[in-house]
PDB file of N, CA and C in Angstrom:
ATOM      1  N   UNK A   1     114.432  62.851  37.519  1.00  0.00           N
ATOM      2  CA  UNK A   1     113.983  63.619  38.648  1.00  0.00           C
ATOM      3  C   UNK A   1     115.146  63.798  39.609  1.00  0.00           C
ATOM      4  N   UNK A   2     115.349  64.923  40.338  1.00  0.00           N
ATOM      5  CA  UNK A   2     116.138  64.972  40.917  1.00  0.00           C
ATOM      6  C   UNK A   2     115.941  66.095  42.002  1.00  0.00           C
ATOM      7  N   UNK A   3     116.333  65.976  42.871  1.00  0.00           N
ATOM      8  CA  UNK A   3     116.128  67.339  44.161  1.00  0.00           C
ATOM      9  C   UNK A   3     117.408  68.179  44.564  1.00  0.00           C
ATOM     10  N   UNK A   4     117.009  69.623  43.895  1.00  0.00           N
ATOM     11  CA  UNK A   4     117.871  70.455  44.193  1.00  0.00           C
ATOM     12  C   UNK A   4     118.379  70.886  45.686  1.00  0.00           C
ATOM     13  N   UNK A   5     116.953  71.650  45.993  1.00  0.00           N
ATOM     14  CA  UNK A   5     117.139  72.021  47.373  1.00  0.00           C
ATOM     15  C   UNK A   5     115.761  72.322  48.055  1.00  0.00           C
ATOM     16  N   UNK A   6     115.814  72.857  49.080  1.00  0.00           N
ATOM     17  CA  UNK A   6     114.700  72.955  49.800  1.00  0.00           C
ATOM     18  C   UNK A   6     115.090  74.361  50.194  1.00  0.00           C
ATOM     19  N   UNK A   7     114.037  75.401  49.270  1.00  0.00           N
ATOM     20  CA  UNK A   7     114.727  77.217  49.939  1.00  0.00           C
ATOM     21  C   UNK A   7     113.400  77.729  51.254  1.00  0.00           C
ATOM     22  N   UNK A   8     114.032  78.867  51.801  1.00  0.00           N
ATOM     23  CA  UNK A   8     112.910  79.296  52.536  1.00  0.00           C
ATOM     24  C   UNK A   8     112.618  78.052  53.767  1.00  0.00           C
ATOM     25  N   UNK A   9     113.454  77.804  54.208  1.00  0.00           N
ATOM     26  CA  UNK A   9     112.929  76.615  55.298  1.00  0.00           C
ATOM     27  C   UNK A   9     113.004  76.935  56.600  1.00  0.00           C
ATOM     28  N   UNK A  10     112.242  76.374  57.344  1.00  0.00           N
ATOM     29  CA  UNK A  10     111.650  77.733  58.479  1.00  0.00           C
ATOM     30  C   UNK A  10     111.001  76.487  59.051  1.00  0.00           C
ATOM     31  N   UNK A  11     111.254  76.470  60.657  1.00  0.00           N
ATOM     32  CA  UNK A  11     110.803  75.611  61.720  1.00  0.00           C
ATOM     33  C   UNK A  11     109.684  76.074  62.290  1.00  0.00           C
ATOM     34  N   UNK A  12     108.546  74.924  62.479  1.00  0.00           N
ATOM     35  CA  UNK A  12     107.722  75.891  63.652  1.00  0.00           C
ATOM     36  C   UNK A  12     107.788  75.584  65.184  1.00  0.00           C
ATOM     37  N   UNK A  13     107.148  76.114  65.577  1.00  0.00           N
ATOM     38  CA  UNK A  13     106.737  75.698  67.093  1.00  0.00           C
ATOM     39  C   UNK A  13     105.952  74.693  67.205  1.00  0.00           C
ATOM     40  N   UNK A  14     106.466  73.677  68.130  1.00  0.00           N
ATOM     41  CA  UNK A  14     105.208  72.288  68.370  1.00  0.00           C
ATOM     42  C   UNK A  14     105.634  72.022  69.814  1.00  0.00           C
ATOM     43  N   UNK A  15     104.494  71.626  70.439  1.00  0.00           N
ATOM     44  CA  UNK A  15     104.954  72.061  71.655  1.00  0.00           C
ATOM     45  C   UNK A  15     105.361  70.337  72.586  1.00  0.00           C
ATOM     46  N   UNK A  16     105.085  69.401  71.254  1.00  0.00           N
ATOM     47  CA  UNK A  16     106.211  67.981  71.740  1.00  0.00           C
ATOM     48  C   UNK A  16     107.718  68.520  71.312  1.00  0.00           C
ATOM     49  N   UNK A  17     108.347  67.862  72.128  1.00  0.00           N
ATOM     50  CA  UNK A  17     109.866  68.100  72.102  1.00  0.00           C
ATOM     51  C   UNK A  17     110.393  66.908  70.937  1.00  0.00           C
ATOM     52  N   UNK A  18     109.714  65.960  70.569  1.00  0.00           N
ATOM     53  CA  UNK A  18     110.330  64.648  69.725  1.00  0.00           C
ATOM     54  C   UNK A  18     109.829  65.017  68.702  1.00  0.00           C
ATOM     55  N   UNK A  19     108.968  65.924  68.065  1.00  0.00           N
ATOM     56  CA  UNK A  19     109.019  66.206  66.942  1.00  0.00           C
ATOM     57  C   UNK A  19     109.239  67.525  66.262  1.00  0.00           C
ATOM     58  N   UNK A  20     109.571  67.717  65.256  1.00  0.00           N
ATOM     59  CA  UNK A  20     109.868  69.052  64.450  1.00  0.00           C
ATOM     60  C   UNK A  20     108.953  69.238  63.191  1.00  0.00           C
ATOM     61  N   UNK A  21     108.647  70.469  63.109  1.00  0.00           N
ATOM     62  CA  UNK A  21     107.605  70.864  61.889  1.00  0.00           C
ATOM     63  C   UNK A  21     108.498  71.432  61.535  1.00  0.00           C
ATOM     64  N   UNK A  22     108.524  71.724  59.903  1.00  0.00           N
ATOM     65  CA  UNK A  22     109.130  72.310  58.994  1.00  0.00           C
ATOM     66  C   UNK A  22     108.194  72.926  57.768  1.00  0.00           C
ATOM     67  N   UNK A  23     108.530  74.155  56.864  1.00  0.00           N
ATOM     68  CA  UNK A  23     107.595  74.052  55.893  1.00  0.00           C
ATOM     69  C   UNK A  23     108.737  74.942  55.124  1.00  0.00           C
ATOM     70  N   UNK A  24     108.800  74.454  53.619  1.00  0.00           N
ATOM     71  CA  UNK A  24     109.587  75.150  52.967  1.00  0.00           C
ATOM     72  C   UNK A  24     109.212  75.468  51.378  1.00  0.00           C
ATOM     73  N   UNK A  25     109.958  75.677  50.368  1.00  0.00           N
ATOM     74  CA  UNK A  25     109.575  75.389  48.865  1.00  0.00           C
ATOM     75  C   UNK A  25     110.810  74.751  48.715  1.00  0.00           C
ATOM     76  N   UNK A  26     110.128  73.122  47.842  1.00  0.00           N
ATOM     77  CA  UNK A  26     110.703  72.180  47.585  1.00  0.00           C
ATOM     78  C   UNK A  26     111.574  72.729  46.038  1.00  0.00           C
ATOM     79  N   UNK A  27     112.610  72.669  45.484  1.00  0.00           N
ATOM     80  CA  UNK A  27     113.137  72.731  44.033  1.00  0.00           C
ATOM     81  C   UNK A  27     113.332  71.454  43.764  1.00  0.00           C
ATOM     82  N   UNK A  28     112.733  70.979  42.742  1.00  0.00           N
ATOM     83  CA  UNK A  28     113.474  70.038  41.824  1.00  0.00           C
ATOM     84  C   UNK A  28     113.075  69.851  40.697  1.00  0.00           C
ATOM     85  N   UNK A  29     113.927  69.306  39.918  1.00  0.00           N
ATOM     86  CA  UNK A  29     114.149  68.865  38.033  1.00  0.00           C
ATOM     87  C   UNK A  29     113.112  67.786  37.837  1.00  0.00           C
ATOM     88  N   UNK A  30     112.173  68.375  36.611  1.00  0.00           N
ATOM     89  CA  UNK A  30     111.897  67.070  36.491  1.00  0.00           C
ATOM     90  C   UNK A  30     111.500  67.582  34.965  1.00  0.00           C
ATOM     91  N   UNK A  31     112.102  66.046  34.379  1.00  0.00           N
ATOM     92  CA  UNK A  31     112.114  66.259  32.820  1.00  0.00           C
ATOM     93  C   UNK A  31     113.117  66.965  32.261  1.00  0.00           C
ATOM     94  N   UNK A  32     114.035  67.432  32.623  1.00  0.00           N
ATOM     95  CA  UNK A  32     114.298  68.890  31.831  1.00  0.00           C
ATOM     96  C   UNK A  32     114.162  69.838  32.767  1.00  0.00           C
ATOM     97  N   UNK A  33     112.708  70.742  33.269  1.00  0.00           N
ATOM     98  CA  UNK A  33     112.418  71.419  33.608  1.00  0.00           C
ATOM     99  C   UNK A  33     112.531  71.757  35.208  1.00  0.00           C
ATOM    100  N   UNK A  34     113.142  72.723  35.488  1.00  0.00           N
ATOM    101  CA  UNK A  34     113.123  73.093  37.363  1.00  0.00           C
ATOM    102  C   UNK A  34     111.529  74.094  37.714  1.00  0.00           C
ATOM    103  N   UNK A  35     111.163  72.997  38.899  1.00  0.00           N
ATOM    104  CA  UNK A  35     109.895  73.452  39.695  1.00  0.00           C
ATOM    105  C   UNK A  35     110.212  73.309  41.253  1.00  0.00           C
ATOM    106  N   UNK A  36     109.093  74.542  41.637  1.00  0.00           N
ATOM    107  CA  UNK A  36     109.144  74.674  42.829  1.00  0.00           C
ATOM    108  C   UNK A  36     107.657  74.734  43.107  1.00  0.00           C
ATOM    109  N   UNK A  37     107.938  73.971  44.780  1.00  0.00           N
ATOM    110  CA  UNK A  37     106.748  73.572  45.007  1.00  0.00           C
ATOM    111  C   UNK A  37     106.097  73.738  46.758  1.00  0.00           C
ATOM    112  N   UNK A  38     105.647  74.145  46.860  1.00  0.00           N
ATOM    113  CA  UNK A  38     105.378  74.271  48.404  1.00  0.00           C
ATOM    114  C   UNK A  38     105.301  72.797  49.034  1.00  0.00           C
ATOM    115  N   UNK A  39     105.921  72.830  50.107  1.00  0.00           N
ATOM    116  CA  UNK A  39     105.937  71.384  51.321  1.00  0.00           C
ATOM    117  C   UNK A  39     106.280  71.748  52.394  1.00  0.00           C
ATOM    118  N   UNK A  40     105.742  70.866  53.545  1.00  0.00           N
ATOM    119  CA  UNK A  40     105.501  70.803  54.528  1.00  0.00           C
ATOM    120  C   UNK A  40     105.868  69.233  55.177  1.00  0.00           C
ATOM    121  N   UNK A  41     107.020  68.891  56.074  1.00  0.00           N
ATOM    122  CA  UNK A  41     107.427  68.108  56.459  1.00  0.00           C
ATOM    123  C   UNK A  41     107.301  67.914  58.014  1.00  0.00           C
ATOM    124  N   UNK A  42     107.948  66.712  58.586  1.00  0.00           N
ATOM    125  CA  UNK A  42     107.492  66.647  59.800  1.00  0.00           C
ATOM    126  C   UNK A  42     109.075  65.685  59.763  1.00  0.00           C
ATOM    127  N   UNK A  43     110.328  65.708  61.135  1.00  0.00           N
ATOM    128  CA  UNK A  43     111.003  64.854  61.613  1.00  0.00           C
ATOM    129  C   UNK A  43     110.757  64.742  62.845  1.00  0.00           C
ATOM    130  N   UNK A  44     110.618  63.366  63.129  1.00  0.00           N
ATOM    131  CA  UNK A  44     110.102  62.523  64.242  1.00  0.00           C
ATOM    132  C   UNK A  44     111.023  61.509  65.064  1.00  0.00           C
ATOM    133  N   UNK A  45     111.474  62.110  66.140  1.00  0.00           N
ATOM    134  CA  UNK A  45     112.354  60.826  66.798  1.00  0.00           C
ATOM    135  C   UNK A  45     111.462  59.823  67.452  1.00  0.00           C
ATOM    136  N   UNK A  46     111.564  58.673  66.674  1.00  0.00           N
ATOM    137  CA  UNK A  46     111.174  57.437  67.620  1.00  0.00           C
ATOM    138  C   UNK A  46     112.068  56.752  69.089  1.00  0.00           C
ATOM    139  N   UNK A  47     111.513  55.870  70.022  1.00  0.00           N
ATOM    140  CA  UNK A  47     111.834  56.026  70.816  1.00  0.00           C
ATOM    141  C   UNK A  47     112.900  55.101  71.050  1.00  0.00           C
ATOM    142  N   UNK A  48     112.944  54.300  69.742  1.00  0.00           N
ATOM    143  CA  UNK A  48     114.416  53.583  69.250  1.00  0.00           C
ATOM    144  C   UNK A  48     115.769  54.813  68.762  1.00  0.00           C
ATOM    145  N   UNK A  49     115.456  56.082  69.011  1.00  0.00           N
ATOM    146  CA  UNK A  49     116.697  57.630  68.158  1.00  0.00           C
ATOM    147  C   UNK A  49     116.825  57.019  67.122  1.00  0.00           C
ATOM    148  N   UNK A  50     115.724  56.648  65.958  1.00  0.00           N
ATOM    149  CA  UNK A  50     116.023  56.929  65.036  1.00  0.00           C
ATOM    150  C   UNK A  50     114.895  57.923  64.193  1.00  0.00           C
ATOM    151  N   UNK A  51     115.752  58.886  63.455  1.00  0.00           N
ATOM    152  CA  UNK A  51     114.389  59.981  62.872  1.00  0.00           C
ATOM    153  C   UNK A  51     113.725  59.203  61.802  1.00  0.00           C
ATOM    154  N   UNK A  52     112.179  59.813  61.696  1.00  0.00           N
ATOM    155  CA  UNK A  52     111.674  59.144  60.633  1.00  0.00           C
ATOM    156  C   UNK A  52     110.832  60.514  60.353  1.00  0.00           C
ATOM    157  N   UNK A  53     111.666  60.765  58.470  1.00  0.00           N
ATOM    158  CA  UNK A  53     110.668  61.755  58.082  1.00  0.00           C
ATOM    159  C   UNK A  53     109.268  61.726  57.351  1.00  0.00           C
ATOM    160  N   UNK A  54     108.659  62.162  57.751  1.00  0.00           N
ATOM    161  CA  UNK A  54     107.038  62.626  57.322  1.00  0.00           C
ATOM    162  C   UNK A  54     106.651  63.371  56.231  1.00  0.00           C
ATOM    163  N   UNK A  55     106.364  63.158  54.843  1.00  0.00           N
ATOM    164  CA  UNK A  55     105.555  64.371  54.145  1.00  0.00           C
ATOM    165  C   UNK A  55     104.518  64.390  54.457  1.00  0.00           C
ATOM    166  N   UNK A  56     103.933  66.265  55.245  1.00  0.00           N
ATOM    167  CA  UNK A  56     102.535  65.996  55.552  1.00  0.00           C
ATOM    168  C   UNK A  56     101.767  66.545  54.561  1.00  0.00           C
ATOM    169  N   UNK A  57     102.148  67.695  53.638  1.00  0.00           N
ATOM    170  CA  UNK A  57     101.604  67.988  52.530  1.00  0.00           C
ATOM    171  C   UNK A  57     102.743  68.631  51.430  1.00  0.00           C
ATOM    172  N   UNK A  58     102.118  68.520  50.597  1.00  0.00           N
ATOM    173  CA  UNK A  58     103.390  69.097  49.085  1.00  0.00           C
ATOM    174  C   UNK A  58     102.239  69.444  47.832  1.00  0.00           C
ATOM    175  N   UNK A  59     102.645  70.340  47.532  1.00  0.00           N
ATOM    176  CA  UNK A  59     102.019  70.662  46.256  1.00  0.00           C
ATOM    177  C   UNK A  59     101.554  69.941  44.910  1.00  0.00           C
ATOM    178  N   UNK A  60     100.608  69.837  44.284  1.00  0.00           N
ATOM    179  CA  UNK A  60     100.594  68.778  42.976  1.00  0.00           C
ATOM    180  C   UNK A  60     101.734  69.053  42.064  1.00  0.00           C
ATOM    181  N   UNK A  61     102.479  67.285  41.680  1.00  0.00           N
ATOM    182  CA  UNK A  61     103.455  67.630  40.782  1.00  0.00           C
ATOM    183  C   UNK A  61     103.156  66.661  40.124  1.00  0.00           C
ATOM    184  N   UNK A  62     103.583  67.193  38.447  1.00  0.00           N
ATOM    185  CA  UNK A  62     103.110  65.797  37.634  1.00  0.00           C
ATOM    186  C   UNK A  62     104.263  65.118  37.680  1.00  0.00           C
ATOM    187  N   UNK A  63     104.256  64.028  38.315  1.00  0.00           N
ATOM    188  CA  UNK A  63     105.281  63.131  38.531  1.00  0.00           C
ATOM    189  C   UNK A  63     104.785  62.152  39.612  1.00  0.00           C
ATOM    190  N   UNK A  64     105.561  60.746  39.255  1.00  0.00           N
ATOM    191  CA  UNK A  64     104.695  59.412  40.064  1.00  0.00           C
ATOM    192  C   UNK A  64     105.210  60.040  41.822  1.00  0.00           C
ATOM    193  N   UNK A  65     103.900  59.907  42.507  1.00  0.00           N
ATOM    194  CA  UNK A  65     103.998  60.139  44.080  1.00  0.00           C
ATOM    195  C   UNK A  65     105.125  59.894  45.024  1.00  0.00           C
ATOM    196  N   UNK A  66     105.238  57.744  44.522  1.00  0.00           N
ATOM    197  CA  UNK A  66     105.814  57.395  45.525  1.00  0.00           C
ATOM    198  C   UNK A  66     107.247  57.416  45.197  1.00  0.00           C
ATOM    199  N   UNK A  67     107.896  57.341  44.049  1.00  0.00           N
ATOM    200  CA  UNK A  67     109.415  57.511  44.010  1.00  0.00           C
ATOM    201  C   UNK A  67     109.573  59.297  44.475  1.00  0.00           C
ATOM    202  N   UNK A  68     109.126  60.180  44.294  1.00  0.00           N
ATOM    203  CA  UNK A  68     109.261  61.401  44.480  1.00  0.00           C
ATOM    204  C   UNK A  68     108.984  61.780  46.270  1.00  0.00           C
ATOM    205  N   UNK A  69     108.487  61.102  46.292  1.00  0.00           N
ATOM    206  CA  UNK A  69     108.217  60.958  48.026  1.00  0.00           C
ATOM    207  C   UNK A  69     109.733  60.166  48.199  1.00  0.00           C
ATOM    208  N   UNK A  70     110.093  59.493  47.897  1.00  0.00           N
ATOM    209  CA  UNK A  70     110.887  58.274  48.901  1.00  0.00           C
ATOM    210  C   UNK A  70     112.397  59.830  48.787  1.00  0.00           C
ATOM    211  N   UNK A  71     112.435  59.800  47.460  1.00  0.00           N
ATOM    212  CA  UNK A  71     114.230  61.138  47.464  1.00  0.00           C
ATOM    213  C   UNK A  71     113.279  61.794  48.083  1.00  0.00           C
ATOM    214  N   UNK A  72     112.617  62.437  48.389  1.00  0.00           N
ATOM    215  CA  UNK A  72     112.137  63.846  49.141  1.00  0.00           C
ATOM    216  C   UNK A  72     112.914  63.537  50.881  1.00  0.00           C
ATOM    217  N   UNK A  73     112.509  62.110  51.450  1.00  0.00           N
ATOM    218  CA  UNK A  73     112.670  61.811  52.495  1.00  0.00           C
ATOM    219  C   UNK A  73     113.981  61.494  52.547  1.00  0.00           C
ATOM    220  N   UNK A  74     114.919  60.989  51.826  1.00  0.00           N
ATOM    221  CA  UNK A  74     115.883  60.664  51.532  1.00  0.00           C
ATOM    222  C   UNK A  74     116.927  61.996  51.773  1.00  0.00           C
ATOM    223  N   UNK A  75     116.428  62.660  50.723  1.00  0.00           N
ATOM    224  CA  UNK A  75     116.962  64.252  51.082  1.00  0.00           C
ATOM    225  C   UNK A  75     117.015  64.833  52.420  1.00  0.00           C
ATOM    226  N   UNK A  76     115.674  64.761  52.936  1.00  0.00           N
ATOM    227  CA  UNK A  76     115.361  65.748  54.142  1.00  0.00           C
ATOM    228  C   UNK A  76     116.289  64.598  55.167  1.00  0.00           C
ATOM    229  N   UNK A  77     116.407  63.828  55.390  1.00  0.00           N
ATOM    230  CA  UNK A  77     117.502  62.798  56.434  1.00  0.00           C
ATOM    231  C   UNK A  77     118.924  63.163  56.132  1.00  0.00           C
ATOM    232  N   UNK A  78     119.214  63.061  54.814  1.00  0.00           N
ATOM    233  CA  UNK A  78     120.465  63.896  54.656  1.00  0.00           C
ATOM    234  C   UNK A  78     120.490  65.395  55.374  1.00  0.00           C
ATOM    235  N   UNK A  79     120.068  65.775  54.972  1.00  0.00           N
ATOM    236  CA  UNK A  79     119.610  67.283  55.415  1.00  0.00           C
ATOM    237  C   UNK A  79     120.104  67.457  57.321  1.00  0.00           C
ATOM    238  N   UNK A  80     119.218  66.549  57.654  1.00  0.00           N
ATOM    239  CA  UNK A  80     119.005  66.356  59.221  1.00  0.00           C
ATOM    240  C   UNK A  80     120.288  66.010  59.588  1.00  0.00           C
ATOM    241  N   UNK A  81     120.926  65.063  58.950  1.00  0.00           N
ATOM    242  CA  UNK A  81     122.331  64.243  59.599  1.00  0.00           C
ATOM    243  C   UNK A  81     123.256  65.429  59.462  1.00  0.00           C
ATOM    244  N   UNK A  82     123.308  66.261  58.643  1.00  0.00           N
ATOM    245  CA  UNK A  82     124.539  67.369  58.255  1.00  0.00           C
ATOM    246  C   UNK A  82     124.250  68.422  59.015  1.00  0.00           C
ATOM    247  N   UNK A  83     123.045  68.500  59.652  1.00  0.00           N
ATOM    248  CA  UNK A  83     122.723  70.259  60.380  1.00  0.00           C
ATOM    249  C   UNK A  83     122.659  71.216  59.152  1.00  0.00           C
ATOM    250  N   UNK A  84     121.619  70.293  58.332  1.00  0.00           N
ATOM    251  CA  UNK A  84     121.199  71.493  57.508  1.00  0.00           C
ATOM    252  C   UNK A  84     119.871  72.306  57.622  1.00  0.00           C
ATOM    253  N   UNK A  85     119.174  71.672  58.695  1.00  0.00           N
ATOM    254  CA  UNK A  85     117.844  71.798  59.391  1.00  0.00           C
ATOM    255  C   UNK A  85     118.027  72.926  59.866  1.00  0.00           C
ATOM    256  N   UNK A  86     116.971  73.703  59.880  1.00  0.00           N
ATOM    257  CA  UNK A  86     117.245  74.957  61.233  1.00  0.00           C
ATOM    258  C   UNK A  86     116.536  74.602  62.642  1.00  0.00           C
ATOM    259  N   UNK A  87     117.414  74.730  63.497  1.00  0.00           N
ATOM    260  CA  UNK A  87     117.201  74.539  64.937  1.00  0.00           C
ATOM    261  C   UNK A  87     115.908  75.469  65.440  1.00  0.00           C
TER     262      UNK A  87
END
């Protein structure tokens, strides 16, 4: 399994300032095969500055939840630290 990228990613409006909505289509490998998948994320500054990301929904993938969750979050923090987020 592996995570390509996250295309189509697009911020919304929330009208707390400490958090960010996001919703994009997730790409990644699995098996062999590249899928894309609709998700919907959430980064959250706690009041220690450190972000903590959220999956709030993602599409069914046949693949175990929680390792595919943990790189998803893993990714999207990378993501965040580089300014790959859109403002």
């Amino acid at each position: 399994m592996k995570i390509v990228t996250i295309k189509n990613l697009i911020r919304k409006d929330v009208p707390i300032y400490y958090r960010r909505l996001f919703s994009g289509v997730l790409v990644i490998e699995l098996v062999g095969k590249t899928e894309e998948k609709q998700i919907d994320f959430t980064v959250e500054t706690k009041p220690t500055g450190v972000n903590e990301v959220i999956v709030n929904s993602l599409a069914p993938v046949d693949y175990p939840l929680l390792p595919l969750t943990r790189e998803i979050k893993k990714f999207i923090s990378a993501l965040d630290e580089t300014g790959g987020l859109p403002l």
